[in-house]
N, C-alpha and C. Protein backbone atom coordinates (compact mmCIF):
# COMPACT_ATOMS: atom_id res chain seq x y z
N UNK A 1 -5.84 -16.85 7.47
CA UNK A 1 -4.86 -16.37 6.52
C UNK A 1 -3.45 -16.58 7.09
N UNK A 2 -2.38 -16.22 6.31
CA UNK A 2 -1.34 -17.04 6.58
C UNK A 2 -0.20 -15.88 6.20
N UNK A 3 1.11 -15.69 6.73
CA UNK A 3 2.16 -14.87 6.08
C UNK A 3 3.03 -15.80 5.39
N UNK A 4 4.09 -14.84 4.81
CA UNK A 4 5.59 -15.75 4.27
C UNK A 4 6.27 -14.46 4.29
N UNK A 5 7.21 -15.15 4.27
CA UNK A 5 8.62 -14.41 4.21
C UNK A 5 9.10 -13.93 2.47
N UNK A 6 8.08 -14.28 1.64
CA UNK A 6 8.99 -14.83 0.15
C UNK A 6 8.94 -13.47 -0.48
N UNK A 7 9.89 -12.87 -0.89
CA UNK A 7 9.72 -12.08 -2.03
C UNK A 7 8.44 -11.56 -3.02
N UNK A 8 8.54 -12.73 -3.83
CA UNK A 8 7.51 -12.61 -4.46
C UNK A 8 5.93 -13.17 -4.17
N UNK A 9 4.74 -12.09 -4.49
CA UNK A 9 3.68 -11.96 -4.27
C UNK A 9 2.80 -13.30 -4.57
N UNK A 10 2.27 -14.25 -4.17
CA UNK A 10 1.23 -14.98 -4.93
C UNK A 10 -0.12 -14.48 -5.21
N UNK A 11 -0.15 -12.89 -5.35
CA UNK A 11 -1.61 -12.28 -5.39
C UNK A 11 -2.47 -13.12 -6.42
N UNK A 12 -4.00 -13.62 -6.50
CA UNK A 12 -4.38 -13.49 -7.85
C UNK A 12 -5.44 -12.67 -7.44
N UNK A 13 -5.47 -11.17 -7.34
CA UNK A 13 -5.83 -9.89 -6.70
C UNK A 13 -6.93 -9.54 -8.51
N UNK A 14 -6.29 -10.31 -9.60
CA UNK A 14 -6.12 -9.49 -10.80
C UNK A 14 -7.55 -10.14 -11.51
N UNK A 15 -7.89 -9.81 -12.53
CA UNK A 15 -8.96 -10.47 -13.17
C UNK A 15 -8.50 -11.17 -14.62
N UNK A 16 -8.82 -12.60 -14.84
CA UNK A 16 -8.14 -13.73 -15.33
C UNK A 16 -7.91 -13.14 -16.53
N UNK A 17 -8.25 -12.23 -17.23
CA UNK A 17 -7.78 -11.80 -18.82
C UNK A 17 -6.59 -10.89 -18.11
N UNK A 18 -6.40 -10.28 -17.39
CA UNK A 18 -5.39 -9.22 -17.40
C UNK A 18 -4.14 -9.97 -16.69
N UNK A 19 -4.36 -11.20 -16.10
CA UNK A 19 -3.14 -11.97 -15.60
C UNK A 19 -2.87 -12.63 -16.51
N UNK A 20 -3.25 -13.04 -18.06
CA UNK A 20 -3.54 -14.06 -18.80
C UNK A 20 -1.91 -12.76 -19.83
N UNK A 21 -2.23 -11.40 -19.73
CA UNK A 21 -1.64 -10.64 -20.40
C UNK A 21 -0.53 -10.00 -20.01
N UNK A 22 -0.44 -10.35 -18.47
CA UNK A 22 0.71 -9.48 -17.79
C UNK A 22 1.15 -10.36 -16.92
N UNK A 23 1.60 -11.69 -17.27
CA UNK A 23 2.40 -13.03 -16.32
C UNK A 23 3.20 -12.58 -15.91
N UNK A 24 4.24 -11.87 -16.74
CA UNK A 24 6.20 -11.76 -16.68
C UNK A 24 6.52 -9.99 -16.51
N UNK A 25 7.37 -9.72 -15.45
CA UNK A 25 7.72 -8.32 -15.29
C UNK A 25 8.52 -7.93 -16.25
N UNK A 26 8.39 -6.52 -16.38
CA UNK A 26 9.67 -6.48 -17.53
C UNK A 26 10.14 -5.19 -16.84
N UNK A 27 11.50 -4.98 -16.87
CA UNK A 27 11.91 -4.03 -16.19
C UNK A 27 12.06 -2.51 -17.40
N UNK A 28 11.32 -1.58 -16.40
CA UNK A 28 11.28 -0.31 -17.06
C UNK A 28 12.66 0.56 -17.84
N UNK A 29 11.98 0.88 -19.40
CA UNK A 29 12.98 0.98 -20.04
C UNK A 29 13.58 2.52 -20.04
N UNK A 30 12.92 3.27 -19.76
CA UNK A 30 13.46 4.61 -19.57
C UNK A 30 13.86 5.34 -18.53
N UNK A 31 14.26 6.04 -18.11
CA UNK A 31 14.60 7.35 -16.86
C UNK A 31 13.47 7.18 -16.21
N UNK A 32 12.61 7.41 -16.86
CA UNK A 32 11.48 8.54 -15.59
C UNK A 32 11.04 7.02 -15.07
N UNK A 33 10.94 6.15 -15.92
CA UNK A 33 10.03 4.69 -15.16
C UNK A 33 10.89 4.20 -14.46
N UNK A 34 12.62 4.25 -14.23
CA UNK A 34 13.35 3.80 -13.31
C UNK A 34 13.06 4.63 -12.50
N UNK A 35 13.11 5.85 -12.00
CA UNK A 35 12.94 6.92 -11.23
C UNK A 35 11.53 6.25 -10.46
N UNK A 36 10.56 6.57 -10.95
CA UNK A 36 9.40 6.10 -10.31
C UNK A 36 9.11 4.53 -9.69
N UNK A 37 9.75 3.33 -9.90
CA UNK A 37 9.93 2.30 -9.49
C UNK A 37 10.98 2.23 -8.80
N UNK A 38 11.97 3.56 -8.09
CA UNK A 38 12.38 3.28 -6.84
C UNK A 38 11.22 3.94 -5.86
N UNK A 39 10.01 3.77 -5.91
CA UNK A 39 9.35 4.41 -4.54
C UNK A 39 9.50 3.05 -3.47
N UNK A 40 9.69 1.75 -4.56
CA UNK A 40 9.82 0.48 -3.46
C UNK A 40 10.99 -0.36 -3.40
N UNK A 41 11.38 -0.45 -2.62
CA UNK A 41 13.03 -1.09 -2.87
C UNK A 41 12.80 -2.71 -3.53
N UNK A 42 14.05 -2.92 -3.86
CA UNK A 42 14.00 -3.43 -5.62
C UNK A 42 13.46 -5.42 -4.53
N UNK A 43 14.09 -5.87 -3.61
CA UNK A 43 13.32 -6.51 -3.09
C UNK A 43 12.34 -7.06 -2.80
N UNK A 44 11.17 -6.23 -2.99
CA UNK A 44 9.73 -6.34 -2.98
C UNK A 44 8.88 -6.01 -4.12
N UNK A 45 9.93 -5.80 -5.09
CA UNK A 45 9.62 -5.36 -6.59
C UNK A 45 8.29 -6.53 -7.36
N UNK A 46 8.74 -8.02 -6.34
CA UNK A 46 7.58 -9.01 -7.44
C UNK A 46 6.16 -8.67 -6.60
N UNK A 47 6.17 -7.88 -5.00
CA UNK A 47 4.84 -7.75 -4.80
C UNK A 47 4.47 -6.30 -5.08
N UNK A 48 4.99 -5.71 -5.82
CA UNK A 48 4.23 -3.97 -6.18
C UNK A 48 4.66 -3.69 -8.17
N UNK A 49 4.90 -4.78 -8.06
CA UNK A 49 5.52 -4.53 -9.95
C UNK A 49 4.03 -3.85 -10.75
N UNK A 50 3.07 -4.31 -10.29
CA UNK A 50 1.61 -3.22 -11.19
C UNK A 50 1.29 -2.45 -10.20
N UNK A 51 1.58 -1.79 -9.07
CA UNK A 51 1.11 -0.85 -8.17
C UNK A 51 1.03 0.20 -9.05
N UNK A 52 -0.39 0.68 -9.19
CA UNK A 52 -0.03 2.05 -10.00
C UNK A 52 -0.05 3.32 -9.40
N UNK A 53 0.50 3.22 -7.71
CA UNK A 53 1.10 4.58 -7.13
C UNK A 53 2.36 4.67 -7.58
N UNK A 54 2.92 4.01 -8.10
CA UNK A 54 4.27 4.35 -8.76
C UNK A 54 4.55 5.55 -9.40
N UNK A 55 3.68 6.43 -10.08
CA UNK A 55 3.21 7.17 -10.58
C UNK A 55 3.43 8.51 -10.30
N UNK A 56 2.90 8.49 -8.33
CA UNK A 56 2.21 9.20 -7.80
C UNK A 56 3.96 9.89 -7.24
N UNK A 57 4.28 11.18 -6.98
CA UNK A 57 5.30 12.33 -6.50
C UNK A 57 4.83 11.76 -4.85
N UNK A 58 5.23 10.49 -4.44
CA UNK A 58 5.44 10.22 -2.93
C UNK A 58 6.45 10.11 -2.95
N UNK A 59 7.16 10.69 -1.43
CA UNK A 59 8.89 9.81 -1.28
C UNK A 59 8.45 8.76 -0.95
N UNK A 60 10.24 8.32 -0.70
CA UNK A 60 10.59 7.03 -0.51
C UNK A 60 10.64 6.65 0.86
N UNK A 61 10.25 5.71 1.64
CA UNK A 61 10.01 5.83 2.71
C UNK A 61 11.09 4.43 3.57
N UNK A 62 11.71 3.82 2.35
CA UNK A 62 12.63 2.50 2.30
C UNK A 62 13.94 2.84 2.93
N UNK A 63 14.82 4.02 2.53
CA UNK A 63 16.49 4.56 2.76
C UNK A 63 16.44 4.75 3.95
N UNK A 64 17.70 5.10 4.52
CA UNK A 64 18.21 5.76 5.30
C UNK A 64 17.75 7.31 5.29
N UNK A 65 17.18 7.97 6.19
CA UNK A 65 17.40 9.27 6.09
C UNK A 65 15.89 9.73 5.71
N UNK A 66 14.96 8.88 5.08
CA UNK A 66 13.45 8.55 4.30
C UNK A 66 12.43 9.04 5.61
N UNK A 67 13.14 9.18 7.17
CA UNK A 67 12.11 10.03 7.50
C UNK A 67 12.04 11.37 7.37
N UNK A 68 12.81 12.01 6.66
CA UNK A 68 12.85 13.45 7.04
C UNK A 68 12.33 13.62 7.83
N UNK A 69 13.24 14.05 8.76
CA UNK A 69 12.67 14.54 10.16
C UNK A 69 11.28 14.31 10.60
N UNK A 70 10.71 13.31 10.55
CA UNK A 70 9.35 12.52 11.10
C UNK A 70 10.04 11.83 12.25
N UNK A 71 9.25 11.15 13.09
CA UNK A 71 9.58 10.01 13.43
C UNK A 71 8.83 9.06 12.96
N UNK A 72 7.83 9.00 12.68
CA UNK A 72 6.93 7.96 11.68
C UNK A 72 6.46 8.51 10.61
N UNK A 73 6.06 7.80 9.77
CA UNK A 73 5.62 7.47 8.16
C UNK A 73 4.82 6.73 8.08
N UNK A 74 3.12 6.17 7.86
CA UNK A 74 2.76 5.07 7.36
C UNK A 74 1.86 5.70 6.48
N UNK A 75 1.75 4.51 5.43
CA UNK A 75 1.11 4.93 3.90
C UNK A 75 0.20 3.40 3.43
N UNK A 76 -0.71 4.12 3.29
CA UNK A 76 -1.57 3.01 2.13
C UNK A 76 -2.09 3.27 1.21
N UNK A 77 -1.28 2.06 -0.27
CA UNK A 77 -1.61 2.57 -1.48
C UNK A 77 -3.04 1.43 -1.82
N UNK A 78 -3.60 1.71 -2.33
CA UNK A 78 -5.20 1.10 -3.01
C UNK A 78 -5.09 1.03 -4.21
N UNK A 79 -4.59 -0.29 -5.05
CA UNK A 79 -4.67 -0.18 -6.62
C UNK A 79 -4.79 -1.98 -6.73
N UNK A 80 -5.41 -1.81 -8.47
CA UNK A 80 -5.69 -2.64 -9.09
C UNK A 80 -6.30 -2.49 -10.30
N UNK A 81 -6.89 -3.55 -10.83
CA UNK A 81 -7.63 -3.36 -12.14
C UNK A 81 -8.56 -2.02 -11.79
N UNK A 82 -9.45 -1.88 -11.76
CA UNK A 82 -10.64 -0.94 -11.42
C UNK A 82 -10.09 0.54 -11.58
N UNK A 83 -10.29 1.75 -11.97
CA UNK A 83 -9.61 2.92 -12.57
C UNK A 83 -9.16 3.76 -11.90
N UNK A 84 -9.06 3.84 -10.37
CA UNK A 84 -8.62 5.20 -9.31
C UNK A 84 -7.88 4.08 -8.66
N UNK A 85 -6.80 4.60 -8.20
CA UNK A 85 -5.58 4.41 -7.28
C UNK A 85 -5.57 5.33 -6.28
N UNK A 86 -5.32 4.78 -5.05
CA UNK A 86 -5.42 6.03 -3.84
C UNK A 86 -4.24 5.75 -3.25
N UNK A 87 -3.19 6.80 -2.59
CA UNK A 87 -2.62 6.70 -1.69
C UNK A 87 -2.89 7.70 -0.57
N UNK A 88 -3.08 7.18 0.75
CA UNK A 88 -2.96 7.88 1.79
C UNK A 88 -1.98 7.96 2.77
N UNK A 89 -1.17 8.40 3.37
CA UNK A 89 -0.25 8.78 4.05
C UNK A 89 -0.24 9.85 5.40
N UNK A 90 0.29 9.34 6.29
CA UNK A 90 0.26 9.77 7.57
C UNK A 90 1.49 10.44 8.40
N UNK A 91 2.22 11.41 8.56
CA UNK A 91 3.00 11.82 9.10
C UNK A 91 3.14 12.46 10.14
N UNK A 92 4.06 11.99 11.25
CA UNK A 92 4.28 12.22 12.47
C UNK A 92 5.20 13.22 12.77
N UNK A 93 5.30 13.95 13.73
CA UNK A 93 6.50 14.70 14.31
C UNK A 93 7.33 14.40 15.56
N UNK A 94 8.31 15.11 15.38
CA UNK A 94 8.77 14.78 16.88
C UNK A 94 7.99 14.84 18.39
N UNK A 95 7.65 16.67 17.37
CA UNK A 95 7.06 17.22 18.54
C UNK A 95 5.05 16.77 18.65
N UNK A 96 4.79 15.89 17.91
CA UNK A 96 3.56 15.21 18.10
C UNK A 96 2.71 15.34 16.79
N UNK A 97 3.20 16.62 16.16
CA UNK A 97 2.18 17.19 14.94
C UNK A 97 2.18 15.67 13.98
N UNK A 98 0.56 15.66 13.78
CA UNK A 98 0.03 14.93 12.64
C UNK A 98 -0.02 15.40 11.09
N UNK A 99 0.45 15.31 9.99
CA UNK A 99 -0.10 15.91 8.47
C UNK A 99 0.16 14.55 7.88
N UNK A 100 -0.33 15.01 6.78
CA UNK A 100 -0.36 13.43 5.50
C UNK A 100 -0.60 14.21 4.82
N UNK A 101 -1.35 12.98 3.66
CA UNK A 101 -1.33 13.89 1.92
C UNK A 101 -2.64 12.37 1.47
N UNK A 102 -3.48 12.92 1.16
CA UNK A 102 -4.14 11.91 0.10
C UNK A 102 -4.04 12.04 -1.43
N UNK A 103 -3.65 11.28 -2.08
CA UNK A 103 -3.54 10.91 -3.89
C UNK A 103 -4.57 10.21 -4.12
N UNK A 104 -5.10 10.84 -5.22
CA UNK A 104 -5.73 9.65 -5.79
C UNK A 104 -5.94 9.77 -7.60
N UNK A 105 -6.12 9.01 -7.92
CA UNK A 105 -5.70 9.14 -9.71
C UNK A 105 -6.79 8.15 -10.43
N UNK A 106 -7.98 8.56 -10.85
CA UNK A 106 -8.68 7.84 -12.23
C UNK A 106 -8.14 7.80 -13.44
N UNK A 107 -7.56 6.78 -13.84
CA UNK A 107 -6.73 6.87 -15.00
C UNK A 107 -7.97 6.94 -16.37
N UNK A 108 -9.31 6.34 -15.91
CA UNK A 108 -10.33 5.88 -16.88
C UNK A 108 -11.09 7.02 -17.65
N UNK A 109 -10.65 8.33 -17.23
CA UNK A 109 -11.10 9.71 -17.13
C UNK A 109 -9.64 10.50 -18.02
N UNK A 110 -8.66 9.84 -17.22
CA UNK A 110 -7.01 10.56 -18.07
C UNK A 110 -6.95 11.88 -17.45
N UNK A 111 -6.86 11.72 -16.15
CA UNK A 111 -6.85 13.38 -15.74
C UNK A 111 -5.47 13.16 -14.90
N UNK A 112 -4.79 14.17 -14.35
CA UNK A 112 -4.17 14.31 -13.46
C UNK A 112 -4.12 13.80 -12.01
N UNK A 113 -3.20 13.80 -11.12
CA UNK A 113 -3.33 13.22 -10.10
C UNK A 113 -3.47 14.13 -8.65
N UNK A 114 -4.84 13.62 -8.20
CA UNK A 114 -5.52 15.10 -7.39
C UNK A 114 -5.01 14.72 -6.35
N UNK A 115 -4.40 15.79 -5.38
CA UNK A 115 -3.95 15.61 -3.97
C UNK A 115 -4.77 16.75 -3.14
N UNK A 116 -5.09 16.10 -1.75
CA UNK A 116 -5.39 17.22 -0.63
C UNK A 116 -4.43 16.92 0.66
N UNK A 117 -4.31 17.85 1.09
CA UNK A 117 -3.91 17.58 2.74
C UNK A 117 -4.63 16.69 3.58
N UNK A 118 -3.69 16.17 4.22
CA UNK A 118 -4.72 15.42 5.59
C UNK A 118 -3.74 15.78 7.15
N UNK A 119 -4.96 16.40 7.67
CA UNK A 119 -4.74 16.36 9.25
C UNK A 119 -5.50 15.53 9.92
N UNK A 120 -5.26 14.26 10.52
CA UNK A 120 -5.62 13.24 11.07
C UNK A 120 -5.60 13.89 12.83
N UNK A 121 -6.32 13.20 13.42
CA UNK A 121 -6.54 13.81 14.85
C UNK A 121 -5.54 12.59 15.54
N UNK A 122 -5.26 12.83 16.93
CA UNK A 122 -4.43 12.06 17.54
C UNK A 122 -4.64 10.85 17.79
N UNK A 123 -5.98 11.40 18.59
CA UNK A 123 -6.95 9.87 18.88
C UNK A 123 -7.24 8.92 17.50
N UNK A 124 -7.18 9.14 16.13
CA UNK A 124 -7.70 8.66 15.56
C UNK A 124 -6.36 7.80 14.75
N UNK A 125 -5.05 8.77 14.75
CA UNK A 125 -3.85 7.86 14.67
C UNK A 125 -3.48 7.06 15.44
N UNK A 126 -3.25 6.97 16.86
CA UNK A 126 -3.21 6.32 17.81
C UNK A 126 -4.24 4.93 18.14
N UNK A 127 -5.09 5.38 17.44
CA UNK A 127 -6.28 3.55 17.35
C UNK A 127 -5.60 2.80 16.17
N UNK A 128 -5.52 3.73 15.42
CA UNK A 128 -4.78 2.91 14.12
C UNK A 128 -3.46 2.39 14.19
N UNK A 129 -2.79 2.94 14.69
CA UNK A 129 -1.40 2.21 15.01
C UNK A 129 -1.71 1.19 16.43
N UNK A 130 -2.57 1.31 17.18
CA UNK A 130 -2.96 0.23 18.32
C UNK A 130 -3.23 -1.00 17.20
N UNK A 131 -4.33 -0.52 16.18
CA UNK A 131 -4.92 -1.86 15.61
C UNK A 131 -3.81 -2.57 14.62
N UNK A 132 -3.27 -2.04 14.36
CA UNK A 132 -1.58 -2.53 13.59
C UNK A 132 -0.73 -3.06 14.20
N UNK A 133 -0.44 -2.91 15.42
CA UNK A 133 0.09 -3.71 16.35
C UNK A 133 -0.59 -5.32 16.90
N UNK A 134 -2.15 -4.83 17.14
CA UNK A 134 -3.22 -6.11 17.24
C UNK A 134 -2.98 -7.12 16.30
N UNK A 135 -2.96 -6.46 15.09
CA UNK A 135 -2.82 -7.09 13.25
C UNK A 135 -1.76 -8.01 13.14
N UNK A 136 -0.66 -7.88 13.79
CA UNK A 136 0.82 -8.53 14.58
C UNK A 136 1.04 -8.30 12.85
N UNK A 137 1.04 -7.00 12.42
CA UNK A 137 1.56 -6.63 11.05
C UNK A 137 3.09 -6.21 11.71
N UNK A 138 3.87 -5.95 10.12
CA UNK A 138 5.16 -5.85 10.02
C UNK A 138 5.65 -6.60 10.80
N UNK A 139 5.99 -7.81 11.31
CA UNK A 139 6.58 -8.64 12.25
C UNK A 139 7.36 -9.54 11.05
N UNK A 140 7.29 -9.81 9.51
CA UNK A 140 7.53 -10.45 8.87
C UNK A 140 8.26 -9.15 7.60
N UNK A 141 9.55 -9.33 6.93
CA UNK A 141 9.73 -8.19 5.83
C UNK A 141 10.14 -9.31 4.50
N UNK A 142 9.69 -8.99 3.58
CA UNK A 142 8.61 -8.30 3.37
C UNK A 142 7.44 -9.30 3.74
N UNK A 143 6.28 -8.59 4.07
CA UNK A 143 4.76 -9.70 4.57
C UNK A 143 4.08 -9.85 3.08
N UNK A 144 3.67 -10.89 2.94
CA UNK A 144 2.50 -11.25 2.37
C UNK A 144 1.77 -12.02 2.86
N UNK A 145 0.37 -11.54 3.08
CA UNK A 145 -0.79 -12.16 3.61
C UNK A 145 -1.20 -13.43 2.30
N UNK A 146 -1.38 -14.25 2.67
CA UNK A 146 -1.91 -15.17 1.44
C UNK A 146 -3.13 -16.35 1.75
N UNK A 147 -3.12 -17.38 1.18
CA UNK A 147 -4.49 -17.77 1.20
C UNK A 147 -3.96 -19.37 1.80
N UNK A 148 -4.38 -19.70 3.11
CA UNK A 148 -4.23 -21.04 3.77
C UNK A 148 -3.82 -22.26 2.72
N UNK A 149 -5.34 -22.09 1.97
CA UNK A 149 -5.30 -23.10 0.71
C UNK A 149 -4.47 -22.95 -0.12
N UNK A 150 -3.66 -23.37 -0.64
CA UNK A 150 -3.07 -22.94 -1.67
C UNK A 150 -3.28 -23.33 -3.19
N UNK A 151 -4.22 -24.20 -3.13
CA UNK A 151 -4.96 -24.24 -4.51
C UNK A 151 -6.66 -23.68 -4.73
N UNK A 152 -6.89 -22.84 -3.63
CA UNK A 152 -7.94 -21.59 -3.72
C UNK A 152 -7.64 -20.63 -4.62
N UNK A 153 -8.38 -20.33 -6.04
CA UNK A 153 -8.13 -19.48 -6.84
C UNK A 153 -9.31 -17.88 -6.35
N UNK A 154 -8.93 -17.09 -6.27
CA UNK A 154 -9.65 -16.01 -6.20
C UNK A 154 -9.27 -14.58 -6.71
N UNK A 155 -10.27 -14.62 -7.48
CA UNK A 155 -10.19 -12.80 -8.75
C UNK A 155 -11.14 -12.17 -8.49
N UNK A 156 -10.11 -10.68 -8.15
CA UNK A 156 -10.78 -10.00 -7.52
C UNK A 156 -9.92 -8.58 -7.50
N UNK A 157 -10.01 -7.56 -8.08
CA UNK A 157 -8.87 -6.60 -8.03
C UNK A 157 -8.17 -5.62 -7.40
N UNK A 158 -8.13 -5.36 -6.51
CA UNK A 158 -7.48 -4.52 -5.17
C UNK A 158 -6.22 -4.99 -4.28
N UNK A 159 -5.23 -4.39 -4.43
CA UNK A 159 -4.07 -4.81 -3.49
C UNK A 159 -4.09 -4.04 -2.63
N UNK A 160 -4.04 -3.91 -1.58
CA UNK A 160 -4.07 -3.20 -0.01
C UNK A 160 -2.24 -3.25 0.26
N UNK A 161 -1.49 -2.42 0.13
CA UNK A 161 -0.05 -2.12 0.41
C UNK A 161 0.25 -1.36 1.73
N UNK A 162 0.17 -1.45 2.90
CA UNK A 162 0.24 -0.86 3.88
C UNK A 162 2.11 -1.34 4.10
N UNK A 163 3.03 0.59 4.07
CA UNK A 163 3.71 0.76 4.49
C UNK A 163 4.38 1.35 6.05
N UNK A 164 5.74 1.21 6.92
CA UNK A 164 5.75 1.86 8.09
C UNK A 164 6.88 2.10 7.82
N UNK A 165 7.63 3.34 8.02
CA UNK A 165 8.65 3.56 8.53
C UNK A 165 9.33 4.66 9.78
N UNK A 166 9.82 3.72 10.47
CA UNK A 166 9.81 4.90 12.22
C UNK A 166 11.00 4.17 12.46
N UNK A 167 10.95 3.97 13.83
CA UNK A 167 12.93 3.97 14.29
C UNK A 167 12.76 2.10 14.57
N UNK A 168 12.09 1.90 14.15
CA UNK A 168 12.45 0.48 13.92
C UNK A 168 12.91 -0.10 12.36
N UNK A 169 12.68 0.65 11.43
CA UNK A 169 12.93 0.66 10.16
C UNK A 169 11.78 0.75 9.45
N UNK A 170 11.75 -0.24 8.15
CA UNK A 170 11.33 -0.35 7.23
C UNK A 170 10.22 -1.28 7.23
N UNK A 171 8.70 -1.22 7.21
CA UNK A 171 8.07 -2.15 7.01
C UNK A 171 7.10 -2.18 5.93
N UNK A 172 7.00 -3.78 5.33
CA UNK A 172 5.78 -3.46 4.05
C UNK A 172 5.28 -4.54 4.01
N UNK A 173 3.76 -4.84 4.16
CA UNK A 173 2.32 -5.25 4.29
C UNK A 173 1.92 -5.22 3.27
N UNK A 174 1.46 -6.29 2.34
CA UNK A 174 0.82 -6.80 1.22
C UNK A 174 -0.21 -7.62 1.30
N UNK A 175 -1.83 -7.25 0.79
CA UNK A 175 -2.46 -8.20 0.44
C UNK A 175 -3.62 -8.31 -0.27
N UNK A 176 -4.30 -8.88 -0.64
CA UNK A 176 -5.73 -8.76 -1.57
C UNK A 176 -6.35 -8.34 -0.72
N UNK A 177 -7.41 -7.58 -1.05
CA UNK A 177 -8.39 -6.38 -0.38
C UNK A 177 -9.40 -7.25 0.03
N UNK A 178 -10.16 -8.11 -1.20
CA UNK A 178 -11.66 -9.21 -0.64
C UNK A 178 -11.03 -10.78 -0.16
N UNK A 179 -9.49 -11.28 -1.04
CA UNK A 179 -9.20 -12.25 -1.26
C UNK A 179 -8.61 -12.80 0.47
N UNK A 180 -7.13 -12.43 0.51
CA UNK A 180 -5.96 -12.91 1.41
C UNK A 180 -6.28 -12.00 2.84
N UNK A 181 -6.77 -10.68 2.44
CA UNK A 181 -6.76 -9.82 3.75
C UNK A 181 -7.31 -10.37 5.05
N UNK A 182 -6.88 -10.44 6.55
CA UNK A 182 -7.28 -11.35 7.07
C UNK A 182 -8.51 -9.70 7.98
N UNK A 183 -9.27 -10.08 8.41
CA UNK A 183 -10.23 -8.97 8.92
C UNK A 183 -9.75 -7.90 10.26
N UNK A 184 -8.67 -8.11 10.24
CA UNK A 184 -8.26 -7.22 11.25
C UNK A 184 -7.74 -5.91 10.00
N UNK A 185 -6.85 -6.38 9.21
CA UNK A 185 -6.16 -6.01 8.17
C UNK A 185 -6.99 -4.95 7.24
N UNK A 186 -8.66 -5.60 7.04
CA UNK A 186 -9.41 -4.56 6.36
C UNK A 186 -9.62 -3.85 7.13
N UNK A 187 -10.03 -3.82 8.52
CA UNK A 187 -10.60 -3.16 9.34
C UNK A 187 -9.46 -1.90 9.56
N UNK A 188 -8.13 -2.07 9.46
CA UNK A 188 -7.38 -1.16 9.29
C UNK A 188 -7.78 -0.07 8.05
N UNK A 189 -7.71 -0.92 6.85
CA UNK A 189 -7.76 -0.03 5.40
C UNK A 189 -8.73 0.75 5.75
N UNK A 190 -9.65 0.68 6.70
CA UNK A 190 -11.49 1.45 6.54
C UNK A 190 -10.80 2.51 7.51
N UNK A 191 -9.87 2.57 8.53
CA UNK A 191 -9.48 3.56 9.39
C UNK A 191 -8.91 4.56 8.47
N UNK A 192 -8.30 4.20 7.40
CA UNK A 192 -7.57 5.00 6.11
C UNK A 192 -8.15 5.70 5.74
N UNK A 193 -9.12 4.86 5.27
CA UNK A 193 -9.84 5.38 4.19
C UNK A 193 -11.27 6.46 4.65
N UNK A 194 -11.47 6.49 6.15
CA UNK A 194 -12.08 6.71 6.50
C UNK A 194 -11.43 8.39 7.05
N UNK A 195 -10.80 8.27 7.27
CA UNK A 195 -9.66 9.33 7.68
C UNK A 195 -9.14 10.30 6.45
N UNK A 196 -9.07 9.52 5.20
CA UNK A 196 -8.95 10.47 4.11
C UNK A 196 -10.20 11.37 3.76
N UNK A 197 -11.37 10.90 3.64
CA UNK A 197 -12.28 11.63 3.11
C UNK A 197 -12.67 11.15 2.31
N UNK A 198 -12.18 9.83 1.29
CA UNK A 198 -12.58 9.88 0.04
C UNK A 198 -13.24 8.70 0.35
N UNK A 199 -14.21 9.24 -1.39
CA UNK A 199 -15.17 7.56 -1.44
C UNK A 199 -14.38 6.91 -2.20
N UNK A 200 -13.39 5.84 -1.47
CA UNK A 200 -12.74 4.67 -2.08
C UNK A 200 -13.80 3.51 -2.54
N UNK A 201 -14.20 3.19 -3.61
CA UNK A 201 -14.48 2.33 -4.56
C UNK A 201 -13.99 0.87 -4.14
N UNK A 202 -13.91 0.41 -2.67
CA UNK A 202 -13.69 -0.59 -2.66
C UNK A 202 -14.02 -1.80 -1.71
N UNK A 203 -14.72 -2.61 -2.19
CA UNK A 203 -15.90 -3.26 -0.99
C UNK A 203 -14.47 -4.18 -0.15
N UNK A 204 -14.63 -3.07 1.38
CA UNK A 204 -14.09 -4.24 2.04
C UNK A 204 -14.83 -4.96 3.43
């Protein structure tokens, strides 16, 4: 697998009728949908334009000032065609304390968006940020993981969005979950997801 530097996403993450229907972004026409499409700075807008954590009451983790008093932040959102969206999130302290927050939202049901706490153990943040470093993730802003070939078509629906923000700044990690993800990269998402609790719905 391969990075770029480019703006915009070449995911085809999506399944061929729903890319066939949603080619062209259109920018959100009211308050609350501008409000909620700053969770990602407007930059990286062509790789999260259908993220449907947009949704979800997370800060912003992009600004100045976005750690509140953390020293780290990292978050991974799980969306695509398929009906639950997850975000998980990890927060650090000065003084060492671990908390997060798991989201997750079945839209296919129309219910609300269920959150629990997460207390992650030390040892178990500390492998995960080792294996993120291994991943030689965030070294590129914005990253997209993509596909060597570039006339390899693959549909398939899950975007894997792994965010960081700590005193190096701002970082954001994009890629297809079965498609572009290179196997260090899933092997991360399963530390997530494994760490949240939930049964994420998503073969990686």
């Amino acid at each position: 697998m391969s990075r770029n530097r480019q703006n915009t996403s070449i995911l085809t993450a999506i399944a061929a009728t729903f890319l066939l229907s949603t080619c062209t972004h259109t920018a959100p026409k009211d308050t609350a949908k501008k409000e909620r499409s700053g969770l990602f700075p407007e930059d990286v807008k062509g790789m999260v334009w259908y993220n449907k954590a947009l949704k979800f009451r997370e800060p912003r983790l992009y600004r100045d000032g976005d750690l509140d008093d953390f020293t780290s932040r990292y978050r991974l959102s799980i969306s695509g065609i398929t009906c639950t969206t997850y975000v998980i999130r990890i927060d650090e302290t000065s003084s060492g304390r671990l908390t997060g927050m798991v989201r997750h939202h079945d839209r296919c049901k129309k219910g609300s968006v269920e959150s629990h706490r997460l207390h992650p153990s030390r040892a178990k943040f500390d492998e995960i940020k080792g294996m993120i470093e291994k991943a030689g993730m965030f070294t590129h802003y914005p990253e997209t993981w993509e596909l060597d070939d570039k006339d390899t078509i693959c549909i398939d629906g899950h975007q894997l969005l792994f965010e960081r923000r700590d005193a190096r700044g701002y970082g954001i990690s994009e890629s297809n979950a079965q498609c572009t993800s290179p196997p260090k990269v899933r092997e991360i998402a399963k530390k997530f997801i494994a760490m949240s609790g939930e049964e994420v719905g998503v073969i990686l």
